[in-house]
C-alpha atoms as a PDB file:
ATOM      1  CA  UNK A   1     289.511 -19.203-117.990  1.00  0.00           C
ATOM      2  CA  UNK A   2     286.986 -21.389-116.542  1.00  0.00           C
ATOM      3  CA  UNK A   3     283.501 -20.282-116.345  1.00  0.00           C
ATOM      4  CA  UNK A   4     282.475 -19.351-113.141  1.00  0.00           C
ATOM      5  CA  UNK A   5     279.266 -21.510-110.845  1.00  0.00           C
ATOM      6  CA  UNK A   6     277.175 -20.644-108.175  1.00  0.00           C
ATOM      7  CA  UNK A   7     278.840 -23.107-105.926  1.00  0.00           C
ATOM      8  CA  UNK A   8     282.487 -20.540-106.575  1.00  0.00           C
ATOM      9  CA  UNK A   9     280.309 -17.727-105.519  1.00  0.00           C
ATOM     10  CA  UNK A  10     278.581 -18.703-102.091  1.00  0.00           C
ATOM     11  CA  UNK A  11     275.184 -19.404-103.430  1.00  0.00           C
ATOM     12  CA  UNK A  12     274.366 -21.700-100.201  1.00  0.00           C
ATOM     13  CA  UNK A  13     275.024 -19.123 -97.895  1.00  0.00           C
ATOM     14  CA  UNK A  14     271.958 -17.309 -98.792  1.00  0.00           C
ATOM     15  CA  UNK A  15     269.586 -20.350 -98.886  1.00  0.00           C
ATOM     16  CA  UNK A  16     266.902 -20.950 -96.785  1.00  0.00           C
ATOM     17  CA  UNK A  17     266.800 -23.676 -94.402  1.00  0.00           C
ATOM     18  CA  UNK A  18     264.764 -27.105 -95.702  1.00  0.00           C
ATOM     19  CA  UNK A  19     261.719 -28.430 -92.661  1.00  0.00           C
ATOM     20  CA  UNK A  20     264.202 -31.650 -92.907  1.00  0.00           C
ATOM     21  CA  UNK A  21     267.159 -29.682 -91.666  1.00  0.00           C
ATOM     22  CA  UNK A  22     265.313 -27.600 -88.992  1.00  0.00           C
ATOM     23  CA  UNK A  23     263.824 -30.643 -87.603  1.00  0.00           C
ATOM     24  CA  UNK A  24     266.968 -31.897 -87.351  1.00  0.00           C
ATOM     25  CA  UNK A  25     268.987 -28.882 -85.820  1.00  0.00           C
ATOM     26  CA  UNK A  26     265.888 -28.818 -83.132  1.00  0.00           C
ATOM     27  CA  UNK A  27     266.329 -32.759 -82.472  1.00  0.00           C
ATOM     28  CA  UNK A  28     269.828 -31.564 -81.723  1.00  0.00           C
ATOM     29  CA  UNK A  29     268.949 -28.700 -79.464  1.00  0.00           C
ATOM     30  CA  UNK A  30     266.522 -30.432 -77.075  1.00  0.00           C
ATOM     31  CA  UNK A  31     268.125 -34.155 -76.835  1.00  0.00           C
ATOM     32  CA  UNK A  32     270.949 -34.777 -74.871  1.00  0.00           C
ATOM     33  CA  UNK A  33     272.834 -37.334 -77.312  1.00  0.00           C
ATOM     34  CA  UNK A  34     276.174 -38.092 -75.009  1.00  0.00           C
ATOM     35  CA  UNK A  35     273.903 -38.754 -72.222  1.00  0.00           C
ATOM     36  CA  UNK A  36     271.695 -41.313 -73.341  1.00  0.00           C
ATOM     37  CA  UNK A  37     275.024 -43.071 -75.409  1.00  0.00           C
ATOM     38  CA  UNK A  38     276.496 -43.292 -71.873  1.00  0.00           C
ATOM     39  CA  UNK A  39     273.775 -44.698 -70.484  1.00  0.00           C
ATOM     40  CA  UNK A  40     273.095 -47.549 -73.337  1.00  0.00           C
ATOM     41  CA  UNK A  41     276.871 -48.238 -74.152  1.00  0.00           C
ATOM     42  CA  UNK A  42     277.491 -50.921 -70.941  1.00  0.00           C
ATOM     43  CA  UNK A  43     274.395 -53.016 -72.393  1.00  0.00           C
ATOM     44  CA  UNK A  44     275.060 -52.580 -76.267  1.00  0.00           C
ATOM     45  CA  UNK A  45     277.030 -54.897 -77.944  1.00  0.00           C
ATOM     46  CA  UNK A  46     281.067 -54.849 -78.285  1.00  0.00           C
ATOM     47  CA  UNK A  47     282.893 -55.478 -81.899  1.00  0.00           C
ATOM     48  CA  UNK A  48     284.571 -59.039 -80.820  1.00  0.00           C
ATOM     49  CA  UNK A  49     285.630 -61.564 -83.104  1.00  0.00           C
ATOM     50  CA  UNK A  50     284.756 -62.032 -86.335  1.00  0.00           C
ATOM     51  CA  UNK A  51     281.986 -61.106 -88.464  1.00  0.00           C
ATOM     52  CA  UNK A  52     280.319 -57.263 -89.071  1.00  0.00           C
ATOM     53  CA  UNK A  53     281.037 -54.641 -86.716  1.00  0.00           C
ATOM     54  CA  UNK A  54     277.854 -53.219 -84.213  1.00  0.00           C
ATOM     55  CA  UNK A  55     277.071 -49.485 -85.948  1.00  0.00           C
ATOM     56  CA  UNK A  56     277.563 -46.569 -83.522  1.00  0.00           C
ATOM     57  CA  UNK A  57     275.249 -46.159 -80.454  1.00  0.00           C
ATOM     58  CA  UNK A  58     274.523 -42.349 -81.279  1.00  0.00           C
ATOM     59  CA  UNK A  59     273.703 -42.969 -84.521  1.00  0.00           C
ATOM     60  CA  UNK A  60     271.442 -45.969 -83.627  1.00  0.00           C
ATOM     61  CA  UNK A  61     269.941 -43.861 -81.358  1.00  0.00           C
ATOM     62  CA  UNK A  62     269.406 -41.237 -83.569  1.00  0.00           C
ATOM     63  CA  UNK A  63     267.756 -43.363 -86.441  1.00  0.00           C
ATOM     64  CA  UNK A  64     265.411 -44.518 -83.496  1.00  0.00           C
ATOM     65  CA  UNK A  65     264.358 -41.817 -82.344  1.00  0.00           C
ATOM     66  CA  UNK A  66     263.594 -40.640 -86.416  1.00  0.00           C
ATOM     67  CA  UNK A  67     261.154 -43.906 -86.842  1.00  0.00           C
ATOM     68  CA  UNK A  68     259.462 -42.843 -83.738  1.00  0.00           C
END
């Protein structure tokens, strides 16, 4: 019989959210992600060709809006 962890028992369940994570779960709330993708997706660049693929325009946007 294996020893038992507090992973096996639902020790996250009970944790307290980090500031990282309720910043993030309020960045959520309040910006309207599909919105502003729909907006910048005719001017952002299409995966043509060869060579490395453009990253996503939500998460793009995303990492933007975290620098600013």
């Amino acid at each position: 019989m294996r020893q038992k962890s507090f992973a096996d028992e639902g020790f996250e369940k009970s944790r307290k959210k980090t500031r990282k994570e309720l910043f993030l779960d309020e960045m959520d709330s309040i910006i309207p992600w599909k919105e502003l993708a729909a907006a910048i997706e005719p001017f952002y660049p299409k995966a043509e060709g060869a060579g490395r693929r453009p990253i996503g325009i939500e998460r793009m946007l995303r990492i933007h809006f975290l620098q600013h």
